[in-house]
N, C-alpha and C. Protein backbone atom coordinates (compact mmCIF):
# COMPACT_ATOMS: atom_id res chain seq x y z
N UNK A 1 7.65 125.92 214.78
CA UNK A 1 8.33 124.63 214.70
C UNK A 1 7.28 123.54 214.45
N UNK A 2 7.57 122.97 213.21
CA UNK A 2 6.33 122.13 212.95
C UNK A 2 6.98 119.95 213.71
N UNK A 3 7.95 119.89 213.54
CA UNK A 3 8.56 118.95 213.87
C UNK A 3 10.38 118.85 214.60
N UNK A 4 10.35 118.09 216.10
CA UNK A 4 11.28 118.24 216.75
C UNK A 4 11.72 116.92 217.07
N UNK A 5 12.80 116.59 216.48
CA UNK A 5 13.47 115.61 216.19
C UNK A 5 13.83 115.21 217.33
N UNK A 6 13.76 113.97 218.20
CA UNK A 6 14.61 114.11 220.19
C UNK A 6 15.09 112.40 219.79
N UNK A 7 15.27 112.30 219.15
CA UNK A 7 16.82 110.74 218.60
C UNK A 7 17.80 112.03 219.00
N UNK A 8 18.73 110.89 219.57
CA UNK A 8 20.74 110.77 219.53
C UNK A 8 20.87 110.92 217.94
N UNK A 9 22.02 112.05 217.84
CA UNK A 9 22.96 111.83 216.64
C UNK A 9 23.33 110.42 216.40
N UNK A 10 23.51 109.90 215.01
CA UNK A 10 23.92 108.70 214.76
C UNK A 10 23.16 107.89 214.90
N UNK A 11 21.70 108.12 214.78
CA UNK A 11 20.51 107.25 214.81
C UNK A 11 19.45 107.86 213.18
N UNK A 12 20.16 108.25 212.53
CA UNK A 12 19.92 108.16 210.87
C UNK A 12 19.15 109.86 211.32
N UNK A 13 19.95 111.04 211.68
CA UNK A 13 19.43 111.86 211.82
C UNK A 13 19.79 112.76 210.63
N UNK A 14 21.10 112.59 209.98
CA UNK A 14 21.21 113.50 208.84
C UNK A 14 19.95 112.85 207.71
N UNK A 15 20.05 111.56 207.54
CA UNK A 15 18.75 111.54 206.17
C UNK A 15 17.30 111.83 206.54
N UNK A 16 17.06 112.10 208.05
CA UNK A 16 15.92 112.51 208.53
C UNK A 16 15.73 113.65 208.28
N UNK A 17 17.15 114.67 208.61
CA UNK A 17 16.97 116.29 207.93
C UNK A 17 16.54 116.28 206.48
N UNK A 18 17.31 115.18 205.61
CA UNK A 18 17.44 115.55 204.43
C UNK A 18 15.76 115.22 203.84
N UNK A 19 15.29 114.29 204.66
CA UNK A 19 13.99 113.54 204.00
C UNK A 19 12.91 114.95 205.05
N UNK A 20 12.91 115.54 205.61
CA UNK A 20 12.32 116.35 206.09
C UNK A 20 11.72 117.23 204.84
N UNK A 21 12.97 118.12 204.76
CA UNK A 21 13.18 118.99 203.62
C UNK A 21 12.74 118.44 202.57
N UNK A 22 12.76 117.41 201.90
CA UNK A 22 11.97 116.93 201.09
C UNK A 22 10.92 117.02 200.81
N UNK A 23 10.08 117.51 202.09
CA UNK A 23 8.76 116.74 202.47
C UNK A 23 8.44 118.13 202.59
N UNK A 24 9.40 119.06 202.74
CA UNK A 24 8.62 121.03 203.03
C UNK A 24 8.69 121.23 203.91
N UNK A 25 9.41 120.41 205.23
CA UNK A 25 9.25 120.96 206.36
C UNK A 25 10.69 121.62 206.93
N UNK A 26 11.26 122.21 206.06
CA UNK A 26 12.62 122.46 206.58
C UNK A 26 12.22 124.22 206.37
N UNK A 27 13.58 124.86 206.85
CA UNK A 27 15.24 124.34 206.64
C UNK A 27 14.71 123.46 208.14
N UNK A 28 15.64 122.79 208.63
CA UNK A 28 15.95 121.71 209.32
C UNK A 28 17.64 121.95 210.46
N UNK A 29 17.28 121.88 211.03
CA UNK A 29 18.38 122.26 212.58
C UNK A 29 18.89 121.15 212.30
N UNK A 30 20.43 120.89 212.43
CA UNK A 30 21.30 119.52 212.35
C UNK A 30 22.49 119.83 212.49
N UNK A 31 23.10 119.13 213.65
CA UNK A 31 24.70 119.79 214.16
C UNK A 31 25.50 120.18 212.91
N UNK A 32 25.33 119.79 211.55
CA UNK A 32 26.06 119.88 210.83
C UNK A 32 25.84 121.28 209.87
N UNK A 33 24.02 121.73 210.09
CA UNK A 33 24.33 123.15 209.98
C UNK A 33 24.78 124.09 210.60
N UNK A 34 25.23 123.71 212.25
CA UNK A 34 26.33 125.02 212.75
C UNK A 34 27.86 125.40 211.89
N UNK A 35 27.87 124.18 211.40
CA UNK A 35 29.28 124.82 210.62
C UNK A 35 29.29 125.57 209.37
N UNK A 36 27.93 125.77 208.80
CA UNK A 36 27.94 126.91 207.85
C UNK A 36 27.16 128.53 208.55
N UNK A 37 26.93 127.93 209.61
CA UNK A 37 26.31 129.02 210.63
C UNK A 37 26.43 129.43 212.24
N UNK A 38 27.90 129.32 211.86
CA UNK A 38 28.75 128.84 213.62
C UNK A 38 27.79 129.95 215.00
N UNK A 39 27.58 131.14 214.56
CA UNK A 39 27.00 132.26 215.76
C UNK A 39 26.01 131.51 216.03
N UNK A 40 25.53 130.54 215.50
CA UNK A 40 24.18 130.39 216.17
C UNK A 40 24.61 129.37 217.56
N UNK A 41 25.49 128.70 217.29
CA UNK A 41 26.50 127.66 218.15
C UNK A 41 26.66 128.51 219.67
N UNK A 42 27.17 129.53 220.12
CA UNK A 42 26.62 130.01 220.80
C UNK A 42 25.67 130.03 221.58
N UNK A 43 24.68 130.74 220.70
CA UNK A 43 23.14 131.11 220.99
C UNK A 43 22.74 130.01 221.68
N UNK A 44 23.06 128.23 221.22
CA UNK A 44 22.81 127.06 221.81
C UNK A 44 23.57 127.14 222.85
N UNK A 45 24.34 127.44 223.26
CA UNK A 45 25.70 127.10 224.13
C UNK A 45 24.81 128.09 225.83
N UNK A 46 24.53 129.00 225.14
CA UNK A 46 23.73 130.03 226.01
C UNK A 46 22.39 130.09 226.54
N UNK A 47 21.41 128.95 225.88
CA UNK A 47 20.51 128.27 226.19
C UNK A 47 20.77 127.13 227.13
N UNK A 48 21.42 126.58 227.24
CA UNK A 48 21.90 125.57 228.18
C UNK A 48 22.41 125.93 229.01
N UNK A 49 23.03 127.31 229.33
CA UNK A 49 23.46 127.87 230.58
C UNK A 49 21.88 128.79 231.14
N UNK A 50 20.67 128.55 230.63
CA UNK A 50 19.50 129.06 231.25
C UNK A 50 19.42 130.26 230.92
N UNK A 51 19.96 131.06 229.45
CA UNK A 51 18.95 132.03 228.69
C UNK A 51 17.83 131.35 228.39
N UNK A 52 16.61 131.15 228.26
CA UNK A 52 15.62 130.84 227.31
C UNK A 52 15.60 131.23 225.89
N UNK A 53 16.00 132.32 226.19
CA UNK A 53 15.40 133.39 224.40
C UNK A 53 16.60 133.07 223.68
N UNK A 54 17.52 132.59 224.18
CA UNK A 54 18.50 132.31 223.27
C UNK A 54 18.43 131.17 222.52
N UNK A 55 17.65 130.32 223.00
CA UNK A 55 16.68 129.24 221.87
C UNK A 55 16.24 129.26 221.02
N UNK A 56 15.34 130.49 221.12
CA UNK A 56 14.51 130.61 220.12
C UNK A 56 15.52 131.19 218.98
N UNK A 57 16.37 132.33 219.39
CA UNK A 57 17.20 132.94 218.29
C UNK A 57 18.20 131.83 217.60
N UNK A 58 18.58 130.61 218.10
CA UNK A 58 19.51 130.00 217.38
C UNK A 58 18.92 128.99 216.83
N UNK A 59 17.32 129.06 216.79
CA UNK A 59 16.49 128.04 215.87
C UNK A 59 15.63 129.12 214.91
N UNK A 60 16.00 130.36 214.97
CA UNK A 60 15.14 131.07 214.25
C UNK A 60 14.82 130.64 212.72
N UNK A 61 13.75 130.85 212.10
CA UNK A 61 13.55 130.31 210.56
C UNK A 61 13.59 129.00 210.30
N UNK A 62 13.95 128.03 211.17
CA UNK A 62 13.83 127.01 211.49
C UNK A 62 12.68 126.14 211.45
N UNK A 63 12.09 124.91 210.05
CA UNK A 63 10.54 124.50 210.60
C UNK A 63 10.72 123.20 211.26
N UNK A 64 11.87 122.54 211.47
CA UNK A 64 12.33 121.39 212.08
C UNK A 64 13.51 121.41 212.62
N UNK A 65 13.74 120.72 213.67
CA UNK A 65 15.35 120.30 214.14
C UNK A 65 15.39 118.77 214.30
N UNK A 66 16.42 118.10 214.38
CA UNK A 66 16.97 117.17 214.64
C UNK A 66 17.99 116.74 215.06
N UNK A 67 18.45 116.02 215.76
CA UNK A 67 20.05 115.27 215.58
C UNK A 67 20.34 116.88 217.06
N UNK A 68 21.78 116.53 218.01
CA UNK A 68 21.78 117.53 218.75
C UNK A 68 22.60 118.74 217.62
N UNK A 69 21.62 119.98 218.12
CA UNK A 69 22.02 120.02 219.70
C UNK A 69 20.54 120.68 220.02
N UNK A 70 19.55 120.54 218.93
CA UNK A 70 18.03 120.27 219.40
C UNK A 70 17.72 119.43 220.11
N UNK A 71 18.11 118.16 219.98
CA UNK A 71 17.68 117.01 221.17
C UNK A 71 17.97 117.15 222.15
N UNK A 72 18.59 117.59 222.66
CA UNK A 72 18.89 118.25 224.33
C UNK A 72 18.34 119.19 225.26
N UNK A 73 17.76 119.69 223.80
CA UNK A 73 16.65 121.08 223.97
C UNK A 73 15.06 120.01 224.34
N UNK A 74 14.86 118.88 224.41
CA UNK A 74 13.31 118.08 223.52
C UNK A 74 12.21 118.94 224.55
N UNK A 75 12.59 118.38 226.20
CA UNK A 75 11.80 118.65 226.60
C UNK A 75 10.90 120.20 226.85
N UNK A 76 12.07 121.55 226.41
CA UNK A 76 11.96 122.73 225.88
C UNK A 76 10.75 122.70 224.87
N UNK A 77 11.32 122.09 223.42
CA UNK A 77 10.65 122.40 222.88
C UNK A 77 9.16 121.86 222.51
N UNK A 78 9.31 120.59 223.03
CA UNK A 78 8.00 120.23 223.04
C UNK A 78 7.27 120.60 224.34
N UNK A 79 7.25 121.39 224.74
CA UNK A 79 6.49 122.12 225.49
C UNK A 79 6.41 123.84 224.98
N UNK A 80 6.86 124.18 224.56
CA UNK A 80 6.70 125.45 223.26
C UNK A 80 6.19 125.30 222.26
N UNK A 81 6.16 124.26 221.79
CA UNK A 81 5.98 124.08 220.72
C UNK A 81 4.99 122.63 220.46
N UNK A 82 3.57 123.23 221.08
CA UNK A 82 2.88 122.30 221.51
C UNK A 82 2.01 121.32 220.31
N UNK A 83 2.11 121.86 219.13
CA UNK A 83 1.75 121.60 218.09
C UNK A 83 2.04 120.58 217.30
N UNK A 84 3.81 120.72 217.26
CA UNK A 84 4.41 120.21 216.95
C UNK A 84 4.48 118.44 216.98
N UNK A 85 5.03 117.96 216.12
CA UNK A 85 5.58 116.44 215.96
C UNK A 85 6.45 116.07 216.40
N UNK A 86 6.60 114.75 217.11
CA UNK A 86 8.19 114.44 217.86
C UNK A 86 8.17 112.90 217.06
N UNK A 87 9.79 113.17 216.56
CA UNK A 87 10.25 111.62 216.31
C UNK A 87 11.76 111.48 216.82
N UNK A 88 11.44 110.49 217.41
CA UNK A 88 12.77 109.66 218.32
C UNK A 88 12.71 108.98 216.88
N UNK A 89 14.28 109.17 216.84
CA UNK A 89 14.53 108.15 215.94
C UNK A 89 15.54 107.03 216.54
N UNK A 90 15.35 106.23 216.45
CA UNK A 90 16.51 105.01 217.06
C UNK A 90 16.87 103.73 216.08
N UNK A 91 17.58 103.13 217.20
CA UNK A 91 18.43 101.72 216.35
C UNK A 91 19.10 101.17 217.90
N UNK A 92 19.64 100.16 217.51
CA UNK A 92 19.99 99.37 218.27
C UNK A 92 21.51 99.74 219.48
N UNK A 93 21.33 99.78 220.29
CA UNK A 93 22.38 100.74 221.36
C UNK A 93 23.21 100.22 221.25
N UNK A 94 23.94 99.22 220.72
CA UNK A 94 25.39 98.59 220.94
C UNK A 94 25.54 99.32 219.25
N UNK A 95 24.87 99.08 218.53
CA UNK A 95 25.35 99.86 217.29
C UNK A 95 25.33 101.25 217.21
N UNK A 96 24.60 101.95 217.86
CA UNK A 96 24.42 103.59 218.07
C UNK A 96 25.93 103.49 218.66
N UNK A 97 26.54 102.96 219.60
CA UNK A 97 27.48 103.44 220.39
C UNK A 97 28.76 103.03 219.29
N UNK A 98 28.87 102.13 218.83
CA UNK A 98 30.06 102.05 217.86
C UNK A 98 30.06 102.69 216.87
N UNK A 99 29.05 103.49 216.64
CA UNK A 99 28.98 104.48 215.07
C UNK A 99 29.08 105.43 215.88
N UNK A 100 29.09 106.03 216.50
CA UNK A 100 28.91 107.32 217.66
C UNK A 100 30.50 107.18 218.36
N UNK A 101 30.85 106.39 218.37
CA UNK A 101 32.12 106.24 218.82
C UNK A 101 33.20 106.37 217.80
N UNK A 102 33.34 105.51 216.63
CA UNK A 102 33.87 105.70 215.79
C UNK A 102 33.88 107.00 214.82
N UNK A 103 32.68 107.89 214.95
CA UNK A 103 32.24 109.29 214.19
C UNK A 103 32.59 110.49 215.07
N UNK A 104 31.32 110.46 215.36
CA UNK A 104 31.47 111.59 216.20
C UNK A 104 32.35 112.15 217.46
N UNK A 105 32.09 110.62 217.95
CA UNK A 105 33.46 111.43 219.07
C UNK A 105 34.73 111.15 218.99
N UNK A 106 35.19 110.45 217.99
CA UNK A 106 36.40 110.27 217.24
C UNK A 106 36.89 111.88 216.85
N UNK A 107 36.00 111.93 216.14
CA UNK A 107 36.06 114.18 215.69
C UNK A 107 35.81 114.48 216.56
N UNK A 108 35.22 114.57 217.53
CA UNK A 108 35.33 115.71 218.83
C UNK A 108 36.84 115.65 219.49
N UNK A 109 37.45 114.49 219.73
CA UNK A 109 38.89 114.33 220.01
C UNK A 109 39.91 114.99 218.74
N UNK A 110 40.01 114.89 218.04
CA UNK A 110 40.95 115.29 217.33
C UNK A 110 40.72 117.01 216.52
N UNK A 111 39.29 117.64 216.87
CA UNK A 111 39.14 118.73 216.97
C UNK A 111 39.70 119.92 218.13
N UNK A 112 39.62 118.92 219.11
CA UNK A 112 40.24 119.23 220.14
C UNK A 112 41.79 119.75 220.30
N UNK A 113 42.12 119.03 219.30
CA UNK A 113 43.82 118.78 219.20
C UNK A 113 44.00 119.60 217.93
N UNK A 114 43.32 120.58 217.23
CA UNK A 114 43.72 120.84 216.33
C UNK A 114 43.30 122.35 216.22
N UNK A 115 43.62 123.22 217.72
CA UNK A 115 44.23 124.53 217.87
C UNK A 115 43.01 125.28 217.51
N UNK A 116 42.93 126.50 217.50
CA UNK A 116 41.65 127.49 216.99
C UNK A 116 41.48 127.34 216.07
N UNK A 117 40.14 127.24 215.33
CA UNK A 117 39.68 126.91 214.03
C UNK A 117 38.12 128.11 214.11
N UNK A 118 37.64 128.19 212.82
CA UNK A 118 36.32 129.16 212.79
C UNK A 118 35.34 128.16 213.15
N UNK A 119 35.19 126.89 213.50
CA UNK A 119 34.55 126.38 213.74
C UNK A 119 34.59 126.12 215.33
N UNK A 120 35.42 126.49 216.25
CA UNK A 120 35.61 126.83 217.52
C UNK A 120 34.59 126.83 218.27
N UNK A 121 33.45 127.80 217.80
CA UNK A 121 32.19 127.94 218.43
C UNK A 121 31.34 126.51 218.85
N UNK A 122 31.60 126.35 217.05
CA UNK A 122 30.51 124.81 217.47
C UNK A 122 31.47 123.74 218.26
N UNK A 123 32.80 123.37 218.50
CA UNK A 123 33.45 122.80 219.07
C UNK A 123 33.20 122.93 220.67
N UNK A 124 33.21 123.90 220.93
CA UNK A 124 32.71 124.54 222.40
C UNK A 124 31.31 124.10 222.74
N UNK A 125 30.59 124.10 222.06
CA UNK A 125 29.13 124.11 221.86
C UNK A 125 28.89 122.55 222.11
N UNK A 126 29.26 121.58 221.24
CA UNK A 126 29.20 120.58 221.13
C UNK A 126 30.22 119.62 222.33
N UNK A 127 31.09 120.41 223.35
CA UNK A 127 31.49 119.89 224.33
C UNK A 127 30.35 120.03 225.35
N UNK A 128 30.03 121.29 225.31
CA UNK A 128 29.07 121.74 226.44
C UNK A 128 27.47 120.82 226.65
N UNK A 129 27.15 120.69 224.81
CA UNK A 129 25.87 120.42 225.36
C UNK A 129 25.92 118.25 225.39
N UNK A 130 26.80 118.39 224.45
CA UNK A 130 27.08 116.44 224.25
C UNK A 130 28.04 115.91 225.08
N UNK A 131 29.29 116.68 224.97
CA UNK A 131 29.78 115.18 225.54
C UNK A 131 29.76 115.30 227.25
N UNK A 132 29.67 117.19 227.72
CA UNK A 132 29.40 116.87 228.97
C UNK A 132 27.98 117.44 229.64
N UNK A 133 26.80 118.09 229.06
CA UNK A 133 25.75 118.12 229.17
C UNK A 133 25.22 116.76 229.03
N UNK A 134 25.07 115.70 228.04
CA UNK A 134 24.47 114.58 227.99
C UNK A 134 24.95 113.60 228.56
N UNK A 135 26.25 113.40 228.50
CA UNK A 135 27.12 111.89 228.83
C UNK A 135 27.82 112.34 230.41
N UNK A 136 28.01 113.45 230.98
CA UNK A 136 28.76 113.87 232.03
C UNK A 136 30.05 113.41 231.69
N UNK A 137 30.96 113.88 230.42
CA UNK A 137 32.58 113.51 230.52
C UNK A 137 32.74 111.83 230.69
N UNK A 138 31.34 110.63 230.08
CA UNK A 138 31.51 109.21 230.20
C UNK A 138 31.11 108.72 228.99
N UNK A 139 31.34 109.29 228.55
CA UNK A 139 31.07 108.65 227.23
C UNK A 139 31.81 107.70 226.50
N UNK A 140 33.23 108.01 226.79
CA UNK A 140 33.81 106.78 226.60
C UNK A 140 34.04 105.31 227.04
N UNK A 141 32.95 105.71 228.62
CA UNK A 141 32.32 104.28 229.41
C UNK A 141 31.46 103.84 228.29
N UNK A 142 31.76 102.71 227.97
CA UNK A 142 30.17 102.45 226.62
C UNK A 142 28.98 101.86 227.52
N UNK A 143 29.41 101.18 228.54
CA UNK A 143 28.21 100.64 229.38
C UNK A 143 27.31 102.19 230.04
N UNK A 144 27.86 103.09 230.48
CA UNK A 144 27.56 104.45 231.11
C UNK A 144 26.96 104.98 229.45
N UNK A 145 27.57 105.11 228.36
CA UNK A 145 26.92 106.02 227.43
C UNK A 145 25.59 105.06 226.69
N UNK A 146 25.65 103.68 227.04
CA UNK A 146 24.55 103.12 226.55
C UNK A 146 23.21 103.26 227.89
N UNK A 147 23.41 103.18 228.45
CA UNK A 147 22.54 103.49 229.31
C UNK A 147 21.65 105.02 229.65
N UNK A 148 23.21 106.15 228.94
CA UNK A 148 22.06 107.10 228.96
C UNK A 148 20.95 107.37 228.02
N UNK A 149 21.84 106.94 226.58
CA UNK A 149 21.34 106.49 225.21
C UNK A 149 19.54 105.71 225.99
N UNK A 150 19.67 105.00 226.76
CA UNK A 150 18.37 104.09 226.71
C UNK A 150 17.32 104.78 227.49
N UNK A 151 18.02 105.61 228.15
CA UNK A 151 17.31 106.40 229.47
C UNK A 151 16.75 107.48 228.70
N UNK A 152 16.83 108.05 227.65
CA UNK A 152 16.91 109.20 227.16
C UNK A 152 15.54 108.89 225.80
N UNK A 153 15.70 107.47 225.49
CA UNK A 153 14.67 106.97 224.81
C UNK A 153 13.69 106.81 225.65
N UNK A 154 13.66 106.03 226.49
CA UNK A 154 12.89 105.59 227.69
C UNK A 154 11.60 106.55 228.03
N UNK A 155 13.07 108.24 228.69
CA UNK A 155 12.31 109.33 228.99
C UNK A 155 10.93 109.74 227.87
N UNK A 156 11.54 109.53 226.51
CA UNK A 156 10.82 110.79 225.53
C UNK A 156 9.31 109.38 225.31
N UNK A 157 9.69 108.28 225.03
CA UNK A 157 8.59 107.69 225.24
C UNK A 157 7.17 107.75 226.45
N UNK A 158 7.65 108.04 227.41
CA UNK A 158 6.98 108.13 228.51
C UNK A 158 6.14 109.76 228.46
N UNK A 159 7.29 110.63 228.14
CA UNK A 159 6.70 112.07 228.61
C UNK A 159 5.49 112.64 227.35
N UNK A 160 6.18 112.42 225.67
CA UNK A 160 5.38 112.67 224.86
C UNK A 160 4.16 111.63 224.60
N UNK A 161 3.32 112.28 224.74
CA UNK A 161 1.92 111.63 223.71
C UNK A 161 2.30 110.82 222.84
N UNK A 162 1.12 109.74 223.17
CA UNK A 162 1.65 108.38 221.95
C UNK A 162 0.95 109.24 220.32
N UNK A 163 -0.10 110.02 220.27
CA UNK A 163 -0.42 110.29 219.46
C UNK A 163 0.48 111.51 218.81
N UNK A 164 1.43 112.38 219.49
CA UNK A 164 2.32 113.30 219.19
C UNK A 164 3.67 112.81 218.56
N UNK A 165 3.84 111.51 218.81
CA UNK A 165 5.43 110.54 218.75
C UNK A 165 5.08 109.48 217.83
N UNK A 166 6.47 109.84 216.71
CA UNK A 166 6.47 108.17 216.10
C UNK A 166 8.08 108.03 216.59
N UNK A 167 8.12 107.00 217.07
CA UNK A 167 9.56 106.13 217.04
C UNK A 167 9.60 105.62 215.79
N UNK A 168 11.10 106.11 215.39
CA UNK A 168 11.18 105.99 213.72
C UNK A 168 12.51 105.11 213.25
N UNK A 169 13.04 104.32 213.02
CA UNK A 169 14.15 103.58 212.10
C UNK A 169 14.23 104.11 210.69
N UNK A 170 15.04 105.10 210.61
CA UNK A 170 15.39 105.09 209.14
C UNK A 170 15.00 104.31 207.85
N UNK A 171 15.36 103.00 208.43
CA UNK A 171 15.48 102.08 207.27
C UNK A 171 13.88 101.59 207.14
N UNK A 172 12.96 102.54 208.31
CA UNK A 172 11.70 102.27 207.20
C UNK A 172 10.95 102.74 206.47
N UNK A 173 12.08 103.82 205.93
CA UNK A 173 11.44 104.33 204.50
C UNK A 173 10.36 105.40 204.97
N UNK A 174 9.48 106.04 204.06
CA UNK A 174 8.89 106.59 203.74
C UNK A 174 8.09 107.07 204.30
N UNK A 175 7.33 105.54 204.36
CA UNK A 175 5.42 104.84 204.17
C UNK A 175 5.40 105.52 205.85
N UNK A 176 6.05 105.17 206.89
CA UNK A 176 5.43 105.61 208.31
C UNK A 176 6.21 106.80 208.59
N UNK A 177 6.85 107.84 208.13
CA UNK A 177 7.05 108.51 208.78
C UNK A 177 5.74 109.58 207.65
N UNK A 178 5.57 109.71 206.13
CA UNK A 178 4.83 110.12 205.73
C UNK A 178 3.37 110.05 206.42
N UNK A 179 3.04 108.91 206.80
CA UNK A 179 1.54 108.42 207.34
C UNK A 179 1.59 109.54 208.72
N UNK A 180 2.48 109.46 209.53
CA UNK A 180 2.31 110.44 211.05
C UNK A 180 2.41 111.98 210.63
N UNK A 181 3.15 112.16 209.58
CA UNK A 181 3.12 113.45 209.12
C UNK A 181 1.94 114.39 208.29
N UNK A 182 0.88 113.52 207.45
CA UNK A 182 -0.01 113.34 206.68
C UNK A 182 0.34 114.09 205.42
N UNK A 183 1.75 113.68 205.13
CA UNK A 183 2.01 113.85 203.88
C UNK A 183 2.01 113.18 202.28
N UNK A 184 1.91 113.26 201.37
CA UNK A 184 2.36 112.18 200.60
C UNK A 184 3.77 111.91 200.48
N UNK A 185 3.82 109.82 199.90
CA UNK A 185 5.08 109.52 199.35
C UNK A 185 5.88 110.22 198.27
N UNK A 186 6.39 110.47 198.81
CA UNK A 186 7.38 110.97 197.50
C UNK A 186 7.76 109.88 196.80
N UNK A 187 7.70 110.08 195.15
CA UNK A 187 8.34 109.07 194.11
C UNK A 187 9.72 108.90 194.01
N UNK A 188 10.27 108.96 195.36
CA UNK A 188 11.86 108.67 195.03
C UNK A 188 12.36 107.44 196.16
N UNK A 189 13.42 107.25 196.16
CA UNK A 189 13.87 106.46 197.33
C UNK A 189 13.99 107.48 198.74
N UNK A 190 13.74 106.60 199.85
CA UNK A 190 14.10 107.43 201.18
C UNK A 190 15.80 107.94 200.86
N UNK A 191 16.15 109.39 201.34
CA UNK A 191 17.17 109.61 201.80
C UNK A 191 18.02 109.23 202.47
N UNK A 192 19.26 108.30 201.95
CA UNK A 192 20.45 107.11 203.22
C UNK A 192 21.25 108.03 202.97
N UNK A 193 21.75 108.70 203.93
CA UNK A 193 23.67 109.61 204.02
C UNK A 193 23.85 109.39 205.30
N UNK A 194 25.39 110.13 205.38
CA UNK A 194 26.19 110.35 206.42
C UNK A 194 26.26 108.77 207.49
N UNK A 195 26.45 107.53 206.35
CA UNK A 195 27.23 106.35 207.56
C UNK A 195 28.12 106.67 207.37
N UNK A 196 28.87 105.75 208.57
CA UNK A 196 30.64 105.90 208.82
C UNK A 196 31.30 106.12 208.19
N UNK A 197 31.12 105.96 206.67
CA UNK A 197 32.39 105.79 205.61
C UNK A 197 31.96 107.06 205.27
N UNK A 198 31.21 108.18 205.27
CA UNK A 198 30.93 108.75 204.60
C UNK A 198 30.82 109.99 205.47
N UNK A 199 31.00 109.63 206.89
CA UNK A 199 31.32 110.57 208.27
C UNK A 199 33.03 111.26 208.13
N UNK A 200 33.51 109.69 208.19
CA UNK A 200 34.76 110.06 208.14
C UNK A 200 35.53 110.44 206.86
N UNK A 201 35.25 110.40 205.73
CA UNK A 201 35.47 110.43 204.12
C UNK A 201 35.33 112.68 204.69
N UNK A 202 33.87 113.22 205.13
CA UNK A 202 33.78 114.33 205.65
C UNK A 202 34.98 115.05 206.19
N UNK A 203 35.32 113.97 207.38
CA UNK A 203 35.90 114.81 208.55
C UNK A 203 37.29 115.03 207.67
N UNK A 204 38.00 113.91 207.08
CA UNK A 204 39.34 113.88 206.22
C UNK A 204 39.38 114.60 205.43
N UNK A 205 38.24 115.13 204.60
CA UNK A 205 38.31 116.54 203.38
C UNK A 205 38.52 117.58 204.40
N UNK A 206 37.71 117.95 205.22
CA UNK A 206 37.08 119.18 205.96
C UNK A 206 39.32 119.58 206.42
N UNK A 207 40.14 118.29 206.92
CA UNK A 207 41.10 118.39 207.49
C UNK A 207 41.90 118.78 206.32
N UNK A 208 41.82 118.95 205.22
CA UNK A 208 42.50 119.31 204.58
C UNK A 208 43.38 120.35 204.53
């Protein structure tokens, strides 16, 4: 594992996968590859009930993760994986919580409601390790889910090495996440996907 992503979903973690991979350091862990690879959903689900090795198998081939349901794993893996790079990625907590509110757990509710599906696994998975592994079933408190949101930044600042950690904003491009990585710029624009319109534009095909 060359880089372990420990940002909240909805803090620009899909263009972080995508700008990863860019960069050679993928494939790349991102809740959104359990749904072309649901068994591994599980394997996570089973790590959080205190297998260990079941970690490793549901990140196997893996040269990065990001976004959960790696971030839940951080303090795991950055201690395995001592080598490795950590970027918190963040943004502003009253906006994390209304894009996180409006996305993601908007679809976790209405997944809920919509009977056995092959994607079941990660549905299970993604109750277990987000909404009541991280938030304890409060997430819809926004004062309670912003606070863990801050606590959770707070933590990874404190525990990782300033020289192991960049705290990263999406929107700054390239130039500093290339510089901590010691890669070159790529001649293209940074990678922007998966905002709201383009979360839910997802979830409405996928319901088809």
């Amino acid at each position: 594992m060359d880089v372990i992503g420990a940002g909240f979903g909805r803090t620009g973690t899909l263009s972080l996968k995508v700008a990863l991979e860019r960069l050679g350091l993928g494939p790349c862990m991102h809740m959104t590859s359990l749904f072309e690879a649901p068994e591994r959903a599980d394997s996570f689900r089973r790590a959080a009930e205190g297998d260990a090795g079941r970690l490793r198998e549901a990140l196997a081939g893996h040269r990065s993760t990001v976004d959960w349901p790696g971030t839940y794993f951080w303090r795991e893996l950055t201690a395995e994986h001592a080598d490795a790079k950590v970027i918190l990625t963040v943004r502003d907590p009253d906006a994390w919580y209304d894009s996180a509110h409006r996305t993601i757990f908007f679809a976790a509710n209405q997944a809920r409601q919509g009977g056995a599906t092959p994607a079941g696994p990660v549905i299970d998975m993604i109750d277990a390790l987000v909404w009541e592994g991280t938030f304890g079933g409060r997430f819809a408190d926004r004062a309670a889910a912003v606070r863990i949101f801050e606590e959770h930044n707070a933590a990874v600042r404190r525990e990782v090495p300033a020289g192991r950690l960049l705290e990263f904003e999406v929107k700054q491009g390239w130039e500093p996440l290339c510089a901590f990585l010691g890669v070159p710029v790529p001649d293209e624009p940074f990678p922007r996907t998966n905002d709201s319109a383009e979360f839910q534009a997802r979830v409405a095909a996928a319901r088809r």
